[in-house]
N, C-alpha and C. Protein backbone atom coordinates (compact mmCIF):
# COMPACT_ATOMS: atom_id res chain seq x y z
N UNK A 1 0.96 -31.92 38.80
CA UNK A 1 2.35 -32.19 38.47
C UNK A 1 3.03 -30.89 38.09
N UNK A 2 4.38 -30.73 38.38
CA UNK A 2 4.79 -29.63 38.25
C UNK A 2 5.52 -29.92 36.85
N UNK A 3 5.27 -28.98 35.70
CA UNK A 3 6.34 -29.51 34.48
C UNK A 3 7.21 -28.75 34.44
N UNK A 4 8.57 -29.82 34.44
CA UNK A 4 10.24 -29.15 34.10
C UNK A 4 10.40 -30.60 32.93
N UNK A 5 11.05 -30.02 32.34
CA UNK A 5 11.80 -30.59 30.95
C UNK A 5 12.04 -31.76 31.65
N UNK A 6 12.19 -32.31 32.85
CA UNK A 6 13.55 -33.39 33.11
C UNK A 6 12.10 -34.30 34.06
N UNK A 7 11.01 -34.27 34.26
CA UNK A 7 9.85 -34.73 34.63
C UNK A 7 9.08 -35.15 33.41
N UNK A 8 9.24 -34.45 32.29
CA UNK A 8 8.38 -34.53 30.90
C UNK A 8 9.15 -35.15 30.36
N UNK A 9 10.28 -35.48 30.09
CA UNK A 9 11.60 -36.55 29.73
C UNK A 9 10.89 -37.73 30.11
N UNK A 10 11.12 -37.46 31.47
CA UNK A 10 11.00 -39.07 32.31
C UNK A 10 9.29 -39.90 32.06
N UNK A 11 8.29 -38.98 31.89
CA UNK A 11 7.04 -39.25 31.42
C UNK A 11 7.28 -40.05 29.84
N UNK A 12 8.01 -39.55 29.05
CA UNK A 12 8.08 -39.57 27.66
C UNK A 12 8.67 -40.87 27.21
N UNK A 13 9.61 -41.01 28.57
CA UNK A 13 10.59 -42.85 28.58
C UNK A 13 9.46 -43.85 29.18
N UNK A 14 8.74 -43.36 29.72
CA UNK A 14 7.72 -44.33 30.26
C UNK A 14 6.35 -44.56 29.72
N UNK A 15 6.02 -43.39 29.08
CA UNK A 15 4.17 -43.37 28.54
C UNK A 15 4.58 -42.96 27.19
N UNK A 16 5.85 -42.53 26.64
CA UNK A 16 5.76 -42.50 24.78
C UNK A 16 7.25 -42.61 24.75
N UNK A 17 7.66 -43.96 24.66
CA UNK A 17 9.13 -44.63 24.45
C UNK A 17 9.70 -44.09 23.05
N UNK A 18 8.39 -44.09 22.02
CA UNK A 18 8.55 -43.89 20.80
C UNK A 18 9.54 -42.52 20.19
N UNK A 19 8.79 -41.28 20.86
CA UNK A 19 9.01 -40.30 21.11
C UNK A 19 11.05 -40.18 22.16
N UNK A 20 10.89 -40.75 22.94
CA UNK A 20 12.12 -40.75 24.08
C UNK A 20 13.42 -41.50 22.77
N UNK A 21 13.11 -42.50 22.20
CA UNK A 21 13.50 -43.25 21.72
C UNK A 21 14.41 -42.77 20.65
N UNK A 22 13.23 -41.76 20.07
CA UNK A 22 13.64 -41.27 18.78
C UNK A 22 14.62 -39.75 18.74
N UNK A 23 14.39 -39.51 20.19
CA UNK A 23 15.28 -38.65 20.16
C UNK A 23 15.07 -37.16 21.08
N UNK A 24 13.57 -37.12 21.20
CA UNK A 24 12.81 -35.92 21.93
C UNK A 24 13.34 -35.66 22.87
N UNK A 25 13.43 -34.35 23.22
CA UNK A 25 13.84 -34.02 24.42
C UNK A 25 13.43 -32.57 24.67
N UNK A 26 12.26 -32.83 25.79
CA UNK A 26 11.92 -31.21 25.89
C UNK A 26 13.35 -30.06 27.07
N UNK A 27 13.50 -29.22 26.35
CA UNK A 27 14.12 -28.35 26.90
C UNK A 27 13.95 -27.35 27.58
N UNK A 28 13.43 -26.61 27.53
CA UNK A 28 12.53 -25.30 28.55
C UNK A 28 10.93 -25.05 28.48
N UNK A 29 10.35 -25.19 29.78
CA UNK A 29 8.99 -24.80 29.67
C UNK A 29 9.01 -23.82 30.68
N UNK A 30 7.90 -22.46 29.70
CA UNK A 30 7.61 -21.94 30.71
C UNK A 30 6.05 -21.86 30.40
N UNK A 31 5.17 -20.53 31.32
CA UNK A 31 3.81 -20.40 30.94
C UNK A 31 3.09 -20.23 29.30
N UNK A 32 4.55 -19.32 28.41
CA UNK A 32 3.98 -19.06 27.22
C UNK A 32 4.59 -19.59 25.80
N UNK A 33 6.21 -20.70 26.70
CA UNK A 33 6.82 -21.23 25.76
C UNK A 33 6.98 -22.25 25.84
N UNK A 34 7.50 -22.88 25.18
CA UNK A 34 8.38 -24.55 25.15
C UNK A 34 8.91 -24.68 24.21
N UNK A 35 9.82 -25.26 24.54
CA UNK A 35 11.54 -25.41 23.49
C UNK A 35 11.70 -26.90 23.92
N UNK A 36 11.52 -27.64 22.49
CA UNK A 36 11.80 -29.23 22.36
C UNK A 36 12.80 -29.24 21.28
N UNK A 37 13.50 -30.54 21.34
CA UNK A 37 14.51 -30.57 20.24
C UNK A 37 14.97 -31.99 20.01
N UNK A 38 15.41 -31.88 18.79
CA UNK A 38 15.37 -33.38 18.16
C UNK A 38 16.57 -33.63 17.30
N UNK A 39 17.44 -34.63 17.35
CA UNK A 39 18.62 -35.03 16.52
C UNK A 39 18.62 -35.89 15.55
N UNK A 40 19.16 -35.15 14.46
CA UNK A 40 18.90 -36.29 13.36
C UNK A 40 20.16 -37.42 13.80
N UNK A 41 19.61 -38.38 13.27
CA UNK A 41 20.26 -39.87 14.12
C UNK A 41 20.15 -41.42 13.59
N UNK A 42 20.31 -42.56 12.79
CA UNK A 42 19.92 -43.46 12.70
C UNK A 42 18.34 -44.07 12.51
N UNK A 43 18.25 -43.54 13.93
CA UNK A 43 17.02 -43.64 14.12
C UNK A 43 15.93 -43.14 13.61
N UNK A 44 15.69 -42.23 13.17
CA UNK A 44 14.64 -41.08 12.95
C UNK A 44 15.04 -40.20 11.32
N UNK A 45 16.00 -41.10 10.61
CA UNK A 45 15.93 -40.88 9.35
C UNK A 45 15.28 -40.91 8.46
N UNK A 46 15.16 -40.56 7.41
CA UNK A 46 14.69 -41.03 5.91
C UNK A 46 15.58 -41.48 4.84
N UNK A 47 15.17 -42.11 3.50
CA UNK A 47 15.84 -42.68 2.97
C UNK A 47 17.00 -41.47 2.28
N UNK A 48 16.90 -40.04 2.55
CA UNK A 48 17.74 -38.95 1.62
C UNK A 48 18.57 -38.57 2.82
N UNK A 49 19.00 -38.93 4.01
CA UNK A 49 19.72 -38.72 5.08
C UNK A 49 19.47 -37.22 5.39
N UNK A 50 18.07 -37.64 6.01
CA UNK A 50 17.52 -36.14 6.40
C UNK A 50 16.44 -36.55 7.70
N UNK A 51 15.76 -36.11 8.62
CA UNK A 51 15.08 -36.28 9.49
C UNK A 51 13.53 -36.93 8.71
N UNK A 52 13.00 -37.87 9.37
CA UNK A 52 11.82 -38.15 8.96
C UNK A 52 10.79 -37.32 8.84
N UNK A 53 9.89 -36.65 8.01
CA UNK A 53 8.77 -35.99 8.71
C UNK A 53 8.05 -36.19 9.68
N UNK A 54 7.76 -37.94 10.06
CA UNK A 54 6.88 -37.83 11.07
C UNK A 54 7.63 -37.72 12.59
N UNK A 55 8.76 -37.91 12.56
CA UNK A 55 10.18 -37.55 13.67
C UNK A 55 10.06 -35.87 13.87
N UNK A 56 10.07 -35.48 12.72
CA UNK A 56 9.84 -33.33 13.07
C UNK A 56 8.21 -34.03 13.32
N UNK A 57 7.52 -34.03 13.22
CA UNK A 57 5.82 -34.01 13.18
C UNK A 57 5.37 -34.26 15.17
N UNK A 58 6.30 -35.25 15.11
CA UNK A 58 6.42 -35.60 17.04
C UNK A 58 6.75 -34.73 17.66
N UNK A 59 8.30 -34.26 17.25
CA UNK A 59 8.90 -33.21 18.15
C UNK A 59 8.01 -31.92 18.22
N UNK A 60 7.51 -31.59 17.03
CA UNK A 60 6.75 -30.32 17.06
C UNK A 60 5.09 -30.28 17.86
N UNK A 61 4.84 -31.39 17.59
CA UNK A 61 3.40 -31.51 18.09
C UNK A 61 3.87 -31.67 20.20
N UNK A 62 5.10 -31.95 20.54
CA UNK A 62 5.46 -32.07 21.69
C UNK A 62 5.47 -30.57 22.00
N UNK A 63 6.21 -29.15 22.31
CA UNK A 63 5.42 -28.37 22.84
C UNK A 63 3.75 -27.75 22.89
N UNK A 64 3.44 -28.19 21.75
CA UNK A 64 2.28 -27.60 21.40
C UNK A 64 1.29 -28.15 22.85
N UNK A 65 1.18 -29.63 22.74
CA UNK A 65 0.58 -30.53 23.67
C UNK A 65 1.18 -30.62 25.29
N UNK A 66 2.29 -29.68 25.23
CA UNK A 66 3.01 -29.37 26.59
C UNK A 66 2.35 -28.18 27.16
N UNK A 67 2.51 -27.04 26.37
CA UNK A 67 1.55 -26.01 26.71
C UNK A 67 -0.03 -26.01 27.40
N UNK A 68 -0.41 -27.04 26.23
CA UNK A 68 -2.02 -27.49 26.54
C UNK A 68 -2.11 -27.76 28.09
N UNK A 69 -1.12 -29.09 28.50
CA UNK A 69 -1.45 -29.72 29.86
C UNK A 69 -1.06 -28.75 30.53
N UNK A 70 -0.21 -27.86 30.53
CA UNK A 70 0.34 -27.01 31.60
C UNK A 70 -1.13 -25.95 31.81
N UNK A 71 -1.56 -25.25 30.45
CA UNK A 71 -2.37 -24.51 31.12
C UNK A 71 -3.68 -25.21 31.69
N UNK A 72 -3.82 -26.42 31.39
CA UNK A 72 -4.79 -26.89 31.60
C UNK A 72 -5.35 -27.34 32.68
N UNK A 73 -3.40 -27.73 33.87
CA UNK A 73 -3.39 -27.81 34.83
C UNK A 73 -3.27 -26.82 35.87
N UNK A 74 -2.74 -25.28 35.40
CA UNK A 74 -3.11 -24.45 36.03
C UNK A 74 -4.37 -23.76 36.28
N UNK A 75 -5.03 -23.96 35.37
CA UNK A 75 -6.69 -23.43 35.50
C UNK A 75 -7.10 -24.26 36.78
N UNK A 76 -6.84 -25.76 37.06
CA UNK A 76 -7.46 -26.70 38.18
C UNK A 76 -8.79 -27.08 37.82
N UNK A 77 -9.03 -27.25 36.80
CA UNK A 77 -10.32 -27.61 36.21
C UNK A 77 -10.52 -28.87 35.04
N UNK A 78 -11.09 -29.50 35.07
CA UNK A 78 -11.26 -30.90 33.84
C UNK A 78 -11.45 -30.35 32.57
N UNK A 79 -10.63 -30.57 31.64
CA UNK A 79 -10.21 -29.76 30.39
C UNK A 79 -10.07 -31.05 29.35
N UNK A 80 -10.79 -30.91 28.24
CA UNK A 80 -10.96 -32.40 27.46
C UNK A 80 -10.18 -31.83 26.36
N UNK A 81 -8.90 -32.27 25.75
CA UNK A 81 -7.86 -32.00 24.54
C UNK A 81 -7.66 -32.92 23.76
N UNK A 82 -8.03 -32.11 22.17
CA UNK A 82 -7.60 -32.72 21.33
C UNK A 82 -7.32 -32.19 19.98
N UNK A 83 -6.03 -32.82 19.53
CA UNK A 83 -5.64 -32.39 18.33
C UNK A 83 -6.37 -32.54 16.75
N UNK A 84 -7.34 -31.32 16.20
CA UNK A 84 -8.71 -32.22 15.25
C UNK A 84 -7.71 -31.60 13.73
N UNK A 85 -6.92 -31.08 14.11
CA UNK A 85 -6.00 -31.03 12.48
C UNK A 85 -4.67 -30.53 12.15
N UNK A 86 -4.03 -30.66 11.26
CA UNK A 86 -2.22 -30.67 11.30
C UNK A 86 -2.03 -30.17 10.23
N UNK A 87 -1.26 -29.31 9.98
CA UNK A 87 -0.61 -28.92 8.43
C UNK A 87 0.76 -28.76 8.92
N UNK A 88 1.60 -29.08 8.08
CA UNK A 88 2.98 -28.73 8.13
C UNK A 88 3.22 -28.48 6.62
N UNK A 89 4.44 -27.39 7.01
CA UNK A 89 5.34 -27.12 5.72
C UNK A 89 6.97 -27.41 5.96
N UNK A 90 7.76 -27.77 4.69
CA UNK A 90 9.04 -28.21 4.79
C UNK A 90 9.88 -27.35 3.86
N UNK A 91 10.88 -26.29 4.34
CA UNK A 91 11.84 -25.36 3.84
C UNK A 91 12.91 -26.15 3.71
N UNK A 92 13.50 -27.20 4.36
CA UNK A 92 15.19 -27.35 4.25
C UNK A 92 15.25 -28.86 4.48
N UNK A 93 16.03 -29.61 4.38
CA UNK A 93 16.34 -30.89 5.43
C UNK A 93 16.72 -30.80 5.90
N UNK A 94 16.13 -31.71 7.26
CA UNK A 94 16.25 -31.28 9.02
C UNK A 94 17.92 -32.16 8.41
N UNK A 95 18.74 -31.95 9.65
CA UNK A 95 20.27 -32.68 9.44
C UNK A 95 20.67 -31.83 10.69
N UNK A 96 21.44 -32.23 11.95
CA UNK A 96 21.86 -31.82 12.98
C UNK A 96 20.58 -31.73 13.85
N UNK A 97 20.67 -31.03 14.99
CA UNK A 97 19.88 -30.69 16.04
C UNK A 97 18.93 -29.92 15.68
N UNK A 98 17.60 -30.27 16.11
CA UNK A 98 16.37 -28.97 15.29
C UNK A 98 15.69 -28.60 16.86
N UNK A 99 15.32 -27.48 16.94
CA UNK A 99 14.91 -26.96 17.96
C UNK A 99 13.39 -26.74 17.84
N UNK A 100 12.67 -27.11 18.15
CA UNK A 100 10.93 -26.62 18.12
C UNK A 100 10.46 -25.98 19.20
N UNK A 101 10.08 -24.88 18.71
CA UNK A 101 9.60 -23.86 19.79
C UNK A 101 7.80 -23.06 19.61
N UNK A 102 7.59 -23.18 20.48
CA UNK A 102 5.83 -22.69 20.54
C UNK A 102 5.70 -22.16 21.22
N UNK A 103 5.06 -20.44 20.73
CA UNK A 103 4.60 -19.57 21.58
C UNK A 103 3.53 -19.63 22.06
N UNK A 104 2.69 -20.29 22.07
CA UNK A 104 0.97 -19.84 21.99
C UNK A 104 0.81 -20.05 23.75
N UNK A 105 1.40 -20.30 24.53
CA UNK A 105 0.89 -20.41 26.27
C UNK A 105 -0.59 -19.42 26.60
N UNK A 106 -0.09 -17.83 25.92
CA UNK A 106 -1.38 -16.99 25.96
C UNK A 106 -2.67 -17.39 25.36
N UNK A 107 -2.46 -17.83 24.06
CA UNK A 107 -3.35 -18.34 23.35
C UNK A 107 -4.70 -19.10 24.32
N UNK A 108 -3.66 -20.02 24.51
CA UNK A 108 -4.39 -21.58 24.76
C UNK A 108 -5.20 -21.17 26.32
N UNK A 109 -4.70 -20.33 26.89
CA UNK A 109 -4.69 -19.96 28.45
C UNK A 109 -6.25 -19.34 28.17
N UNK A 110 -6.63 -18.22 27.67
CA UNK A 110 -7.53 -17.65 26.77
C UNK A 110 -8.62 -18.70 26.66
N UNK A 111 -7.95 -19.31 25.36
CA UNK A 111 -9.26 -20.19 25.15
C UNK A 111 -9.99 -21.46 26.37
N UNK A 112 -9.05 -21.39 27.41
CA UNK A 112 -9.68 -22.48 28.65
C UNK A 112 -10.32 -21.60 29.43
N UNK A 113 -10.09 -20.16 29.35
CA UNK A 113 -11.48 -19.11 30.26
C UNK A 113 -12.18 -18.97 29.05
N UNK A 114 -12.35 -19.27 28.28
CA UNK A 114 -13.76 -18.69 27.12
C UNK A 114 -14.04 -20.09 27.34
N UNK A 115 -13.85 -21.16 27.39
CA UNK A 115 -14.59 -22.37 27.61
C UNK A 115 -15.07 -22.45 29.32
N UNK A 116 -14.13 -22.02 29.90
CA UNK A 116 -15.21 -21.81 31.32
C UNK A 116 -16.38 -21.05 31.17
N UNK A 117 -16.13 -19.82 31.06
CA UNK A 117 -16.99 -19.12 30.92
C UNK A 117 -18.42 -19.13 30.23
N UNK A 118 -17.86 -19.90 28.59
CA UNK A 118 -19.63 -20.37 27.82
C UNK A 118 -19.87 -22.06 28.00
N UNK A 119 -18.53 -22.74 28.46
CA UNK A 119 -18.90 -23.99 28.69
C UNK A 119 -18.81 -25.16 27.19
N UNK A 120 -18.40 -24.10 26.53
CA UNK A 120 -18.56 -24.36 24.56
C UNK A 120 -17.00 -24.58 24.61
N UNK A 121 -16.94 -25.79 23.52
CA UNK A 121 -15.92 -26.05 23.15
C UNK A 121 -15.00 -24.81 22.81
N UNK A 122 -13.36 -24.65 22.27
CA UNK A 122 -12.83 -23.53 21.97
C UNK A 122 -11.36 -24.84 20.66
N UNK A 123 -11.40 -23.80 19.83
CA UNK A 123 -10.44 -24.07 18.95
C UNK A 123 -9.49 -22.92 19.11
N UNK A 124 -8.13 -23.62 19.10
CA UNK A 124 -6.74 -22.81 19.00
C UNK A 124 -5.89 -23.50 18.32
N UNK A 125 -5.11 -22.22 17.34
CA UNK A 125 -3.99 -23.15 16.33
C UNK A 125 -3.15 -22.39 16.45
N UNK A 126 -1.88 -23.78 17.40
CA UNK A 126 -0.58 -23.73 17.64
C UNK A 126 0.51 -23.75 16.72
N UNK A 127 1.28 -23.06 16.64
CA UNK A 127 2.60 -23.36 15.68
C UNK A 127 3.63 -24.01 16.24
N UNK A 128 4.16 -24.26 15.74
CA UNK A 128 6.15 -24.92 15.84
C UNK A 128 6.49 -24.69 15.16
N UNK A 129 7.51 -23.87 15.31
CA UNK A 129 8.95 -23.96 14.45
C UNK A 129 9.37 -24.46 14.92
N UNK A 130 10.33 -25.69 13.47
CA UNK A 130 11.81 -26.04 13.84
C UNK A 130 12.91 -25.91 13.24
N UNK A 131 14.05 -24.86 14.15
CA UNK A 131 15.41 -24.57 13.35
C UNK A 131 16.16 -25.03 13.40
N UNK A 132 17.36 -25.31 12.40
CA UNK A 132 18.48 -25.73 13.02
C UNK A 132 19.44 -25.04 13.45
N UNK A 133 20.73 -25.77 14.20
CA UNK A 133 21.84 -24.94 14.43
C UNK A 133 21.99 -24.01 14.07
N UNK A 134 21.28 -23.39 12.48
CA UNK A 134 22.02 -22.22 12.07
C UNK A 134 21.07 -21.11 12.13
N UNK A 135 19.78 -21.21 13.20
CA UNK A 135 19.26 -20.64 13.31
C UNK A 135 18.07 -20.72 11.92
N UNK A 136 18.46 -21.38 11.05
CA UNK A 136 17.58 -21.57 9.76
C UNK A 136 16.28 -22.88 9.69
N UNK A 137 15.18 -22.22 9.36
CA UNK A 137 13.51 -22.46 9.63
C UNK A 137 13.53 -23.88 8.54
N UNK A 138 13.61 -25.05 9.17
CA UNK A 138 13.37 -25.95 8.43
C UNK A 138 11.84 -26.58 8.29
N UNK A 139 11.25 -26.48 9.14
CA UNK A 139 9.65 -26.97 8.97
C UNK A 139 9.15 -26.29 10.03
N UNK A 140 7.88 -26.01 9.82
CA UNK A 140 6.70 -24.72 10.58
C UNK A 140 5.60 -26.39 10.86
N UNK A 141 5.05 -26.70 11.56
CA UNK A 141 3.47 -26.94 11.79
C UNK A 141 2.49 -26.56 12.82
N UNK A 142 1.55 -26.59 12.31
CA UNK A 142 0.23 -26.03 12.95
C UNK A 142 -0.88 -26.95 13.09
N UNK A 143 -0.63 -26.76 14.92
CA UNK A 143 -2.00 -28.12 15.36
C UNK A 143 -3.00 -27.26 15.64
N UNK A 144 -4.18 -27.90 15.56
CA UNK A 144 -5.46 -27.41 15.96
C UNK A 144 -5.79 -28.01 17.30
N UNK A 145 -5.96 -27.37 18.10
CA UNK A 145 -6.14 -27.93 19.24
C UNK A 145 -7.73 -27.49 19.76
N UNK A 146 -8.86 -28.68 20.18
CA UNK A 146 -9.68 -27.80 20.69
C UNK A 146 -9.83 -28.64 22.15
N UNK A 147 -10.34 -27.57 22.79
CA UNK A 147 -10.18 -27.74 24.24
C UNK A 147 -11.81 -27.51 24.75
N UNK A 148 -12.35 -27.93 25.68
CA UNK A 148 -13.40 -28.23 26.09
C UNK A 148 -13.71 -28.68 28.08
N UNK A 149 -13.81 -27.85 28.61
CA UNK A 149 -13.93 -27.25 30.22
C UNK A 149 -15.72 -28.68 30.24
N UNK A 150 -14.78 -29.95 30.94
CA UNK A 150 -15.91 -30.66 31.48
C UNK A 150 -16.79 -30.35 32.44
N UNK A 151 -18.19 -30.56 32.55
CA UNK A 151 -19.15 -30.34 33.46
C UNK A 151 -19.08 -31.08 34.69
């Protein structure tokens, strides 16, 4: 599958409504980035009229797990993923549009040739930031992702 934002949309309305529902919307992928973003909305509130954590917790864990399949599908090889731990931190309340962005494409790319290569599982930990409009860092999290090249 080729991933563009508007294919990973249409996946997201069909295999995670939850996610589509609430507001996700991936915006640019490339090999070493992805830019998702999320509106605070009715929907995806908390009781202090601020974004839910687990609403930022989705959006952010959405490039992280975008990256994964992309490199996973460029290698052309059976690649077993999974997320084994999460930390997040919270600077501001989310309120307007939050942008989540993840660099790690190199990272993760890396660790699927060190798992070809020894055949051994590989751990990598992804970040997200998400800012808002004003360019200001409202919550950081970090997935653990380990990845594992099937026999």
């Amino acid at each position: 599958m080729k991933f563009t934002p508007r294919k990973v949309n249409l996946f997201n309305l069909v295999k995670l409504p939850l996610a589509y529902f609430g507001g996700v919307r991936v915006r640019s992928i490339t090999d070493t980035e992805v830019v998702v973003s999320i509106k605070h909305k009715w929907l995806n509130q908390n009781p202090f009229r601020s974004m839910f954590w687990a609403a930022q917790g989705m959006a952010a864990e959405m490039p992280t797990g975008i990256l994964v399949m992309k490199a996973i599908d460029d290698s052309k090889r059976k690649v077993s993923m999974l997320v084994t731990h999460q930390e997040a931190d919270f600077y501001k309340k989310a309120t307007g549009k939050i942008l989540f962005t993840c660099k790690g494409g190199n990272e993760i790319r890396s660790a699927i040739q060190e798992s070809i290569k020894t055949g051994e599982g590989q751990l990598v930990v992804l970040t997200s930031e998400g800012k808002n409009e004003d360019g200001v860092v409202v919550s950081k999290f970090q997935f653990n992702w380990s990845v594992r090249v099937k026999q």
